[in-house]
Protein backbone atom coordinates (compact mmCIF):
# COMPACT_ATOMS: atom_id res chain seq x y z
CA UNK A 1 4.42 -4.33 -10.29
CA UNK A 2 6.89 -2.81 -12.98
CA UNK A 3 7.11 -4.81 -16.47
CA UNK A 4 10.25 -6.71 -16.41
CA UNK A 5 11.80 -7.58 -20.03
CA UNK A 6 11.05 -11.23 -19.09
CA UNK A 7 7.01 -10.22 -18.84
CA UNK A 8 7.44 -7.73 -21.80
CA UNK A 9 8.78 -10.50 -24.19
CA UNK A 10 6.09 -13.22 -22.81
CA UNK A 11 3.08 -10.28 -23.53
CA UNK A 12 4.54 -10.19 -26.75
CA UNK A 13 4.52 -13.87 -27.61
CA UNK A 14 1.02 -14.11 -26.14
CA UNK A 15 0.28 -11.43 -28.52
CA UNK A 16 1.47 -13.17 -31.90
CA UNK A 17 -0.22 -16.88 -30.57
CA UNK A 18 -3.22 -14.61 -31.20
CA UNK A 19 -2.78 -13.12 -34.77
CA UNK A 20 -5.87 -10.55 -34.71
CA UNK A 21 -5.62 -9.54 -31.17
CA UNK A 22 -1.46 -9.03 -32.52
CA UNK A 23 -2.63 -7.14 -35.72
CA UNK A 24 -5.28 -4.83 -33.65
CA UNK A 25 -2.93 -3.77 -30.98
CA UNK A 26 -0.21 -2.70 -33.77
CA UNK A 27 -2.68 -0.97 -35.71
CA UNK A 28 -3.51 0.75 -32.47
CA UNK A 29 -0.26 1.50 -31.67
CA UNK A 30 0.63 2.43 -35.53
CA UNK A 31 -2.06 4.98 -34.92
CA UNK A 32 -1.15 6.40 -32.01
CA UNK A 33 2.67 7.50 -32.98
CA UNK A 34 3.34 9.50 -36.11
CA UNK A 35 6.43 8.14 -37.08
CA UNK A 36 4.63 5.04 -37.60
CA UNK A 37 1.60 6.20 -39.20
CA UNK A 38 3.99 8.18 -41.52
CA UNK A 39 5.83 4.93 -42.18
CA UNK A 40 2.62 2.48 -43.11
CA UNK A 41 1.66 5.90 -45.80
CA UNK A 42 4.96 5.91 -47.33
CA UNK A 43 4.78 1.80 -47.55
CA UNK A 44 0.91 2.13 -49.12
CA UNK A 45 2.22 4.60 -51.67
CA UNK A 46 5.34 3.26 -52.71
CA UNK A 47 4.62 -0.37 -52.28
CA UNK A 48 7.09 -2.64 -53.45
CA UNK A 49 9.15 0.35 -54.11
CA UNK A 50 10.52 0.91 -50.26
CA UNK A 51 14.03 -0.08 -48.90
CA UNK A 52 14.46 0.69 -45.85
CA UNK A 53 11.16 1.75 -44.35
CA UNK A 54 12.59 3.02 -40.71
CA UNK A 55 14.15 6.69 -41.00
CA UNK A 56 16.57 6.10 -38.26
CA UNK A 57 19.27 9.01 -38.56
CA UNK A 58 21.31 11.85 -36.93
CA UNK A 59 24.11 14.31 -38.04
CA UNK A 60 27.60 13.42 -39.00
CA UNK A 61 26.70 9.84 -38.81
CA UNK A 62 29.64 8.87 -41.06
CA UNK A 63 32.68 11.77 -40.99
CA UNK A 64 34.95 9.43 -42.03
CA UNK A 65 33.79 8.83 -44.87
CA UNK A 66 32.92 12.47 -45.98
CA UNK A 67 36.33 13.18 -45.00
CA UNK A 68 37.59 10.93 -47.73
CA UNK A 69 34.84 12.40 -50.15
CA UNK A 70 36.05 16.10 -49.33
CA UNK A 71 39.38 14.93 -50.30
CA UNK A 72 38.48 13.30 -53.59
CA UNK A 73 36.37 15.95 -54.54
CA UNK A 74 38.67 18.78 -53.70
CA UNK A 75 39.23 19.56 -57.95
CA UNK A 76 35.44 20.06 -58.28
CA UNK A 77 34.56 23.72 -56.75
CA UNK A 78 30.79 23.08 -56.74
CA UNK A 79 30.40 19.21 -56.62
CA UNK A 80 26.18 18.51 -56.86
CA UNK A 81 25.63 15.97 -54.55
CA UNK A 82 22.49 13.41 -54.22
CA UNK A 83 21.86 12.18 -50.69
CA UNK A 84 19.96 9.37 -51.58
CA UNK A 85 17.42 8.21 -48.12
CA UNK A 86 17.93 11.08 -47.26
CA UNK A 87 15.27 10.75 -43.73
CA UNK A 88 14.91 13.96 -42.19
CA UNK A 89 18.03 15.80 -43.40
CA UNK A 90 20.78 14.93 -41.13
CA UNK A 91 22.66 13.49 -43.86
CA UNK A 92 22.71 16.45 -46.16
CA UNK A 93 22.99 19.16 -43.11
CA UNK A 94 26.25 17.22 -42.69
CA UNK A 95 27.46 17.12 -45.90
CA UNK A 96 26.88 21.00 -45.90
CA UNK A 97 29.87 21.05 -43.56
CA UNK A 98 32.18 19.29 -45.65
CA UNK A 99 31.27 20.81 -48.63
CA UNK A 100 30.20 24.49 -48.09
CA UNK A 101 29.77 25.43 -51.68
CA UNK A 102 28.30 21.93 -53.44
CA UNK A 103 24.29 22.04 -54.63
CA UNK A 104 22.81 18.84 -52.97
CA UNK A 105 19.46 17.24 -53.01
CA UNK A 106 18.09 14.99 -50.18
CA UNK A 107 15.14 12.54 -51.71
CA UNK A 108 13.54 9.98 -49.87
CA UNK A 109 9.94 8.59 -49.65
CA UNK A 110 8.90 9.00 -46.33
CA UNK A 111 6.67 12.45 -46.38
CA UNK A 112 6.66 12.92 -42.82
CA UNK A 113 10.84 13.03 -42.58
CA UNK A 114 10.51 15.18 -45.92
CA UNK A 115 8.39 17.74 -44.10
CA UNK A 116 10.65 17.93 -41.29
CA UNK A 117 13.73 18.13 -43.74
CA UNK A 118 11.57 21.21 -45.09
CA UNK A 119 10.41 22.68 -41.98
CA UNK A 120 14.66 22.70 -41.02
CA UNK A 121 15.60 24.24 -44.33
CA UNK A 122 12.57 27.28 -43.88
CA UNK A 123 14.02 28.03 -40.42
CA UNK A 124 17.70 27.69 -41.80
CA UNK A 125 17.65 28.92 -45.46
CA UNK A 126 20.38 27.57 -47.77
CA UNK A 127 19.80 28.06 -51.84
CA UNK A 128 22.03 25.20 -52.22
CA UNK A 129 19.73 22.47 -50.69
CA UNK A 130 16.20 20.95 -52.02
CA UNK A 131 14.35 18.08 -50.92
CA UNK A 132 12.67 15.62 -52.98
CA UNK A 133 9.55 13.17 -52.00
CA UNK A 134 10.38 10.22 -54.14
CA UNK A 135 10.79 6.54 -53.93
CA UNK A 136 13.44 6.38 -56.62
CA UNK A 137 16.00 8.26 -58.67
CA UNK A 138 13.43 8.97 -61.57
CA UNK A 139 12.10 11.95 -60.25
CA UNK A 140 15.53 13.10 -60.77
CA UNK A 141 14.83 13.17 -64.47
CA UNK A 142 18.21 14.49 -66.25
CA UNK A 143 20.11 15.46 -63.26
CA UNK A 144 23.57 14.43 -63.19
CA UNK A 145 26.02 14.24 -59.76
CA UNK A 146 29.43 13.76 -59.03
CA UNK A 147 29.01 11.93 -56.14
CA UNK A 148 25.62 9.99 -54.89
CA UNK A 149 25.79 8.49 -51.27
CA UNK A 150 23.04 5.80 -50.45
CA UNK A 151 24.06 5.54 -46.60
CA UNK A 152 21.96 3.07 -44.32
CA UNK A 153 19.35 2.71 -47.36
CA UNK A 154 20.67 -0.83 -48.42
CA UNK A 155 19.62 -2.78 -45.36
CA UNK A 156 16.47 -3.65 -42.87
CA UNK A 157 16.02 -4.42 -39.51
CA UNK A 158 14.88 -7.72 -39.94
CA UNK A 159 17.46 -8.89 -41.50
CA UNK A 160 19.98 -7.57 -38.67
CA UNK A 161 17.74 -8.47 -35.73
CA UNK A 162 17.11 -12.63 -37.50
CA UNK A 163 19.93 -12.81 -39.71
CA UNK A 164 18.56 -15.70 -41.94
CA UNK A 165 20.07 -17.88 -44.63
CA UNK A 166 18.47 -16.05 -46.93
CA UNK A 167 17.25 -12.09 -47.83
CA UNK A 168 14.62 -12.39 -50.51
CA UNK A 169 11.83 -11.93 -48.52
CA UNK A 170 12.90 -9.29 -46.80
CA UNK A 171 14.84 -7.27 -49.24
CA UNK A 172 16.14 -9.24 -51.99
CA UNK A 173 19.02 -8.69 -53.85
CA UNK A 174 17.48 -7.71 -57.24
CA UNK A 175 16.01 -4.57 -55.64
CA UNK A 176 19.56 -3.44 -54.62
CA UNK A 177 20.71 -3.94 -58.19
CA UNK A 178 18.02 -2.46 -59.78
CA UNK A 179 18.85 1.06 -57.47
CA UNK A 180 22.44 1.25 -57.80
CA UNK A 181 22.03 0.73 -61.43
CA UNK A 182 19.66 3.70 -61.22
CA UNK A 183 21.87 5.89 -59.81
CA UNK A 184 24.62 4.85 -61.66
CA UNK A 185 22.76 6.97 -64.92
CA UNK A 186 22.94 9.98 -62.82
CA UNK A 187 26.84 9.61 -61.60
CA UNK A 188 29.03 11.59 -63.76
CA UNK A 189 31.99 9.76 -65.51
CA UNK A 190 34.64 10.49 -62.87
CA UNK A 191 32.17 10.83 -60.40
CA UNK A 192 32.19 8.88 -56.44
CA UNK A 193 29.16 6.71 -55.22
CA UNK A 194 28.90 5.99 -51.66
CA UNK A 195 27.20 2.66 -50.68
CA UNK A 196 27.83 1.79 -46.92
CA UNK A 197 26.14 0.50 -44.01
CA UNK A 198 24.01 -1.91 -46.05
CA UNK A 199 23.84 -5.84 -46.67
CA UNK A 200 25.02 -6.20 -49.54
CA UNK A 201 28.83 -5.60 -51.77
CA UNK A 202 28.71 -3.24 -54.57
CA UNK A 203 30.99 -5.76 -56.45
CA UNK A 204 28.43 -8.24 -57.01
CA UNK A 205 26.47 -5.84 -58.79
CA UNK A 206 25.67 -5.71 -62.31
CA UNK A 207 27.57 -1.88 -62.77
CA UNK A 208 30.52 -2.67 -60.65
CA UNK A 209 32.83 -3.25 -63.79
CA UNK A 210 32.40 0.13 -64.56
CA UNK A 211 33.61 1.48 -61.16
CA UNK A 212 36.94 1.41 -59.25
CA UNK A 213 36.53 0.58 -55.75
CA UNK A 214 38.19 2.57 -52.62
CA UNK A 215 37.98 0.70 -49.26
CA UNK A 216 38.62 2.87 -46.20
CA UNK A 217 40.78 1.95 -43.02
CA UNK A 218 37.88 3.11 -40.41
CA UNK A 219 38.65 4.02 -36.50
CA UNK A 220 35.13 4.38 -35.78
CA UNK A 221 33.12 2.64 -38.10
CA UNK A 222 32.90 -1.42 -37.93
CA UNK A 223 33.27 -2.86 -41.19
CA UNK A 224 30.26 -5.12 -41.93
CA UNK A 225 29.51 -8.51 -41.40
CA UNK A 226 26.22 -9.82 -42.61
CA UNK A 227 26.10 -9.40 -46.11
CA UNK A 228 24.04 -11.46 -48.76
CA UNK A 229 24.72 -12.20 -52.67
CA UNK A 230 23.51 -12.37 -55.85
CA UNK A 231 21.60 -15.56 -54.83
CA UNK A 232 20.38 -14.02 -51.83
CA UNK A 233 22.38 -16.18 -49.62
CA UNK A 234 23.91 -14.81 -46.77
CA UNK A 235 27.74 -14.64 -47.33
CA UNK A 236 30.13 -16.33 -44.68
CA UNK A 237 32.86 -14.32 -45.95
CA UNK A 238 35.54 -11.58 -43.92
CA UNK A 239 34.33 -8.36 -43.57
CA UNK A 240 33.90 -5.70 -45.92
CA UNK A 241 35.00 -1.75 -46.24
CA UNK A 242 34.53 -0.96 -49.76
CA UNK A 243 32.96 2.34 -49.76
CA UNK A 244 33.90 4.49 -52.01
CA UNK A 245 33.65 3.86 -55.82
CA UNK A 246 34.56 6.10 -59.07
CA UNK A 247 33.36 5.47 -61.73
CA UNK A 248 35.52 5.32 -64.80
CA UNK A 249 35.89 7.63 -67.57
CA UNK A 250 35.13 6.24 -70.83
CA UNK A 251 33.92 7.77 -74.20
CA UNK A 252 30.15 8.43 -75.39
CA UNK A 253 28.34 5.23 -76.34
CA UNK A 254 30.53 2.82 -74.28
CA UNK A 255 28.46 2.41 -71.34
């Protein structure tokens, strides 16, 4: 007899009544596929340091909003570009094709999407791409960028499948802070961050008063709808397409 959804979903509740039998049959099935067993490395090595743990990804995700990039950028003949979570690539093979001549670097944590971002790059040379294996924006050292996207990175499936009152124990608040304030000391005065697809608003951040904000009029993207806030609460509010920020230009010592 074929498994119905209706016998798939009781299986599964029969499995969590039982909470060894659950944990043994994911570990068996963690084993058994290597995205997973990749994921459950990249969450022992960098734990407590991972926002998004599922690399879920594919080429020109978001062309309307490198289309508005491209267009802001158009001054800069060599713009470097981070692609912050970057997963296996597809992010920063896209950017490629809006901005043939720019020097970008792709870091994320998960080794496994790192090694195929690699493996892509050997079979396709470009001089003007690198990959990084890092959990932050440190390994950046002195680098500077002007323009960062963090596309995707912001969010977690939990939080869109269960959409609770409250994100802290999933992926609090803080942690988003604490990252856009990172790569805020890499941005160039006059540079563009990209934050999108995430559950959070960049104006409740900590840096926002330093940036101006550009919200986009999108035809195929949906602007989003479960956000939280500073108190980790989720936000019953309209929804949101601020996307685009610059940050302003000020004078040595004022940041």
């Amino acid at each position: 007899m074929p498994f119905s959804a209706e016998l798939l979903a009781s299986v599964r509740s029969g499995l969590r009544a039982v909470p060894p039998l659950h944990k043994a049959v994911r570990s068996i099935r963690d084993l058994a596929d290597p995205d997973r067993r990749a994921m459950r490395r990249m969450l022992r090595r960098h734990a407590g340091h991972v926002l998004q743990p599922y690399p879920t990804t594919f080429e020109d995700r978001y062309p309307e909003v490198f289309t508005a990039l491209s267009a802001l950028l158009w001054d800069v003949p060599e713009p470097a570009i981070l692609s912050f979570g970057c997963s296996d690539g597809s992010e920063v093979r896209s950017l490629r094709r809006w901005f043939p001549r720019a020097r970008i670097i792709g870091l994320d944590p998960n080794p496994r999407m790192i090694r195929e971002a690699r493996a892509h790059l050997a079979l396709n040379p470009d001089r003007g791409i690198s990959y990084i294996e890092a959990n932050s924006t440190d390994a950046l050292g002195d680098m500077q960028f002007d323009a960062i996207l963090a596309m995707a990175v912001f969010r977690h499936g939990r939080l869109e499948t269960e959409a609770p009152d409250r994100c802290d124990e999933v992926l609090p608040f803080a942690q988003f802070d604490k990252e856009v304030t990172a790569m805020h000391r890499h941005l160039r005065p006059g540079g563009w961050l990209s934050v999108w697809n995430g559950h959070f608003r960049f104006r409740d951040t900590t840096i926002a008063p330093h940036y101006q904000a550009r919200t986009l009029t999108f035809t195929r993207e949906v602007p989003l709808t479960l956000l939280y806030g500073r108190d980790n609460r989720r936000i019953d509010d309209e929804p949101y397409a601020e996307v685009l920020f610059r940050k302003r230009e000020v004078s040595a010592g004022q940041e």
